[in-house]
Protein backbone atom coordinates (compact mmCIF):
# COMPACT_ATOMS: atom_id res chain seq x y z
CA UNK A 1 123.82 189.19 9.46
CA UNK A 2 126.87 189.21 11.54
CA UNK A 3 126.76 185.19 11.89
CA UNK A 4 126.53 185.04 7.85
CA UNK A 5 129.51 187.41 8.20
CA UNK A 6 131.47 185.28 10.10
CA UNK A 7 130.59 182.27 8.16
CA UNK A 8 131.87 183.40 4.63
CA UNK A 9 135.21 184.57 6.84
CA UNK A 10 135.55 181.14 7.91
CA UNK A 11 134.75 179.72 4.90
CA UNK A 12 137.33 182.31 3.35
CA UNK A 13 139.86 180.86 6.04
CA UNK A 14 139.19 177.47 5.22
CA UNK A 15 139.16 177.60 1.69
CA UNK A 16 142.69 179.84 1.90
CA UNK A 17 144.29 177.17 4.34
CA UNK A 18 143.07 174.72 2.08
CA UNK A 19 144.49 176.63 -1.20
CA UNK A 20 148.04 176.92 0.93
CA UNK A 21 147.85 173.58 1.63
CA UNK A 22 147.58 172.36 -1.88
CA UNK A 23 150.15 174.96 -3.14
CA UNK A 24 152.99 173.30 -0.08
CA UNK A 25 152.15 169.74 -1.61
CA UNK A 26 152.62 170.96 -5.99
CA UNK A 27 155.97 172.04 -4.45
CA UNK A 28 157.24 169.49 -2.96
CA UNK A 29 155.63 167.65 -5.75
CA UNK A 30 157.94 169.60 -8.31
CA UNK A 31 161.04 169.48 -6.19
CA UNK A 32 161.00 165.65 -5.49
CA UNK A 33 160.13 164.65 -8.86
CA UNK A 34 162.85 166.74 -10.51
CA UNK A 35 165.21 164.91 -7.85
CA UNK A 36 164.01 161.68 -8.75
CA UNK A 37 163.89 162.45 -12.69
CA UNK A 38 167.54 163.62 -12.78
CA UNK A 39 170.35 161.53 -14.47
CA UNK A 40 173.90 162.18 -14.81
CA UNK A 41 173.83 163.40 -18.67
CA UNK A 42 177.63 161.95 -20.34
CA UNK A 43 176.02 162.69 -24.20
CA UNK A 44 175.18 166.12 -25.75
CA UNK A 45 173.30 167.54 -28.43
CA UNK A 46 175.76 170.51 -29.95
CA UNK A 47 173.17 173.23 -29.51
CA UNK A 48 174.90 175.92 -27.47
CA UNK A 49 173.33 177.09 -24.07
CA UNK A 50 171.87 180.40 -23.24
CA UNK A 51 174.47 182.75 -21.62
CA UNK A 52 171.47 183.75 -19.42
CA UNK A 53 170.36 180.57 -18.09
CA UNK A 54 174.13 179.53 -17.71
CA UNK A 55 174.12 182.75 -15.04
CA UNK A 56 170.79 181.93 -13.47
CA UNK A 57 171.75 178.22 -13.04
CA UNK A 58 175.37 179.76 -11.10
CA UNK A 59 172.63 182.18 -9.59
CA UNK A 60 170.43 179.44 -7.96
CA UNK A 61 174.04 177.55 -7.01
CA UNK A 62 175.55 180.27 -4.64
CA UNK A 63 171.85 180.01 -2.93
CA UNK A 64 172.94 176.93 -1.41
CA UNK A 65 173.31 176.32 1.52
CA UNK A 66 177.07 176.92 3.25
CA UNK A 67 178.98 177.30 6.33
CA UNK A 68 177.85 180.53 7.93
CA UNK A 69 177.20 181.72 4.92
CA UNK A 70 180.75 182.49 4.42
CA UNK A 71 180.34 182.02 0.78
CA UNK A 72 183.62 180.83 0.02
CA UNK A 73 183.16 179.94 -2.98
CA UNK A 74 184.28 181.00 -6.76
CA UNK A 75 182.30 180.07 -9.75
CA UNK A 76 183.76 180.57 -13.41
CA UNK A 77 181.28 179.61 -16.36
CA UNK A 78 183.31 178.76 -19.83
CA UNK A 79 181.56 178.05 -22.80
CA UNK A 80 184.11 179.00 -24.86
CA UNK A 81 185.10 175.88 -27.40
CA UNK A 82 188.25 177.08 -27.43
CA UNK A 83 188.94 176.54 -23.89
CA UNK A 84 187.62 173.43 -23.40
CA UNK A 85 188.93 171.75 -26.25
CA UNK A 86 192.30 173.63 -25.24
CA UNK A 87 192.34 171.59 -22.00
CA UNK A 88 191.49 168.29 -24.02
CA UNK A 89 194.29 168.70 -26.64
CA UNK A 90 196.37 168.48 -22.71
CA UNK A 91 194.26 165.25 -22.18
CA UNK A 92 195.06 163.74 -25.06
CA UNK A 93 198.40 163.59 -24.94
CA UNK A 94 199.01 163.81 -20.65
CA UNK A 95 195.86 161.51 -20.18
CA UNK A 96 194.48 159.68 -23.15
CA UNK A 97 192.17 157.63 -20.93
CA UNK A 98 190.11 161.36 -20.57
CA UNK A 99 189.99 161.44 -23.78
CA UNK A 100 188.13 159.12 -25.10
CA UNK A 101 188.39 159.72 -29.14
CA UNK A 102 187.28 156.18 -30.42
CA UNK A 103 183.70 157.88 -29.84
CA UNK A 104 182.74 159.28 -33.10
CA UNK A 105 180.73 161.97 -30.77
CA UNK A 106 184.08 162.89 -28.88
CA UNK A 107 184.38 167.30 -28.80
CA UNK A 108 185.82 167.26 -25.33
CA UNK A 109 187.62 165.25 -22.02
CA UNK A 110 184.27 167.47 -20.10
CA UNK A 111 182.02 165.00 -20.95
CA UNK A 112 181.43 166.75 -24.68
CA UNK A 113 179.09 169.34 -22.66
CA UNK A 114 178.51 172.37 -24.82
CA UNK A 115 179.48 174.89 -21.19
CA UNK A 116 180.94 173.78 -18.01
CA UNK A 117 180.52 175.58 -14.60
CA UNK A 118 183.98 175.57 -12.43
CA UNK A 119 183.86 175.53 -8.60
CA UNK A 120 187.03 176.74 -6.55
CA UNK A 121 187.16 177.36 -2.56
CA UNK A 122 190.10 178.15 -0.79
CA UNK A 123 191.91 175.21 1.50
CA UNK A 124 189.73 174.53 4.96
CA UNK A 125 190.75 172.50 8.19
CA UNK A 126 187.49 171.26 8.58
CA UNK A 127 186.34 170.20 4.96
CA UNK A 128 183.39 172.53 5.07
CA UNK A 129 184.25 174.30 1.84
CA UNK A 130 184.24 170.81 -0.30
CA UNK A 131 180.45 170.13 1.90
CA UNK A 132 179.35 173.64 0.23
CA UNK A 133 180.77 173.23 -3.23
CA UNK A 134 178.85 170.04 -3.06
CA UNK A 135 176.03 171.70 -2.60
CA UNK A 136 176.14 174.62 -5.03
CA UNK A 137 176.19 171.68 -7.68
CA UNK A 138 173.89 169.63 -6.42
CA UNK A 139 171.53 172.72 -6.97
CA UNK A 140 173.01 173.53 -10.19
CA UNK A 141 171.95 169.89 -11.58
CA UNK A 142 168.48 170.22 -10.25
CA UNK A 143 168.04 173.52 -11.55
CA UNK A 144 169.08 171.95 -15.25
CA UNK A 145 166.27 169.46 -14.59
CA UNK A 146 163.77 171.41 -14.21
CA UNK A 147 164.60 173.48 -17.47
CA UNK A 148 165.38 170.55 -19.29
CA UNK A 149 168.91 170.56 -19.49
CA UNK A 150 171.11 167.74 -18.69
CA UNK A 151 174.45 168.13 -16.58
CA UNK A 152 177.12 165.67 -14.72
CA UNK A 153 179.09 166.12 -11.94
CA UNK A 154 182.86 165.64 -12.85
CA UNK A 155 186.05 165.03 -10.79
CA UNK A 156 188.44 163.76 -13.46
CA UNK A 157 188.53 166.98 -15.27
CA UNK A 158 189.65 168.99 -12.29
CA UNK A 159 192.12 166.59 -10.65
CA UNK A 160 193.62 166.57 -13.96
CA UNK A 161 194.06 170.58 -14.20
CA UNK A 162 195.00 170.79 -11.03
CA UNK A 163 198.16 168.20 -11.52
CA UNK A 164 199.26 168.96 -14.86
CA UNK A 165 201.52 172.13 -15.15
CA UNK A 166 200.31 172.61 -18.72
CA UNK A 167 197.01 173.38 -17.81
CA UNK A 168 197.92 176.31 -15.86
CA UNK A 169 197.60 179.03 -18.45
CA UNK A 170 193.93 177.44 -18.70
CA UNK A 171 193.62 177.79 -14.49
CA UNK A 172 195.24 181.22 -14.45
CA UNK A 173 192.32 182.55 -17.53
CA UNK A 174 189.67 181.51 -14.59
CA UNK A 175 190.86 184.29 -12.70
CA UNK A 176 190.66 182.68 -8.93
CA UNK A 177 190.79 184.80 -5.88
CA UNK A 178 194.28 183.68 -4.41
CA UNK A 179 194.69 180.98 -2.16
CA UNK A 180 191.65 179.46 -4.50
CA UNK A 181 191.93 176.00 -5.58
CA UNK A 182 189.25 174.06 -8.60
CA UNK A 183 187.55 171.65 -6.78
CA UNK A 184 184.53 170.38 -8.82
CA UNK A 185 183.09 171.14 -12.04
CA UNK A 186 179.70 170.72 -13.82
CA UNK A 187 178.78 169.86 -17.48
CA UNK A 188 175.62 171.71 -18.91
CA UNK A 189 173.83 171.08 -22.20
CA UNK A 190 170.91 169.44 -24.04
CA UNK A 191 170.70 166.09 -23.71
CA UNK A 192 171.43 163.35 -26.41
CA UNK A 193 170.61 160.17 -24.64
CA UNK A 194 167.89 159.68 -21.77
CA UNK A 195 169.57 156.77 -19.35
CA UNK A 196 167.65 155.16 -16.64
CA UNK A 197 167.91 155.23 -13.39
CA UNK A 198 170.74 153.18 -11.86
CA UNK A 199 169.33 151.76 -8.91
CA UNK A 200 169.76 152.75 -5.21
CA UNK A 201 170.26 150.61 -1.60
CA UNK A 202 168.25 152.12 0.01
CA UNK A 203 169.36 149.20 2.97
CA UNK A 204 171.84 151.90 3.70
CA UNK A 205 169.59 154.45 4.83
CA UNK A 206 168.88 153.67 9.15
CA UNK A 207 166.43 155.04 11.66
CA UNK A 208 168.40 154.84 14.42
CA UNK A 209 165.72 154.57 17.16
């Protein structure tokens, strides 16, 4: 009786390790595939996005990881037309090249995503704070992926907010901490094109042995 015993625990053991096991590999399953299955998204539908899941995605950003966890980081999340076609009405005439308005698409210089997520950090001697803004949208995108949302990366945007005196009133309505500069910003919406991937060299990846 007691050997039969220990049997089924074994068998318990075994078939739990087993059931761990499998669980470890759907993960990484899900997380690889939605990094190899993302695309930078430059063409949106017009449906609007959840307010919710624009929090959750700037939720699963600040659960990056950062410098000792510091979190020096501000996130603003506009998906208010009015803004962002505020700040391409200054494109158009400071920038036209943001603006591109030949597209019969064109709504906005952010890519014509429906809500855009704004990253700000204060100044650093080391860098670090650009490394963990980096971050924080690299988990925002992946997080879009896997609900089936599309989102881009963008520089331009922020670069040209940041050097155009106009576009203060549009900084100063993100309310920054102080000392707080933009640094990156994300587009968010449903896609209207499905691009393919661009290919990689992967000749630049080295085991140094």
């Amino acid at each position: 009786m007691a050997m039969t015993a220990a049997a089924v625990l074994l068998a318990a053991c075994g078939n739990g390790k087993a059931q761990e096991n499998a669980r470890t590999a759907d993960s990484v399953n899900v997380v690889t595939e939605t990094i190899m299955a993302r695309r930078s998204i430059r063409h949106y539908t017009e449906s609007p996005v959840g307010r919710d899941t624009l929090m959750k995605l700037a939720e699963y950003g600040v659960n990056a990881p950062n410098a000792r966890n510091m979190q020096e980081w501000a996130v603003r999340i506009v998906d208010n037309k009015e803004y962002l076609e505020g700040v391409t009405e200054l494109m158009k005439t400071a920038m036209p090249m943001m603006a591109d308005t030949s597209d019969p698409k064109f709504r906005n210089g952010f890519r014509n995503a429906p809500a855009v997520i704004f990253v700000a950090t204060p100044d650093d001697e080391n860098g670090m704070n650009l490394i963990n803004a980096g971050a924080l949208c690299e988990n925002i995108c992946l997080a879009a992926q896997s609900m089936g949302l599309g989102s881009v990366v963008m520089g331009g945007p922020i670069g040209f907010m940041n050097s155009t005196p106009q576009a203060k009133p549009f900084i100063d309505r993100l309310n920054l901490p102080e000392g707080y500069r933009l640094r990156i910003c994300v587009g968010i919406g449903h896609p209207d094109e499905t691009p393919e991937a661009k290919p990689r060299d992967l000749g630049k990846i080295e085991l140094v042995k």
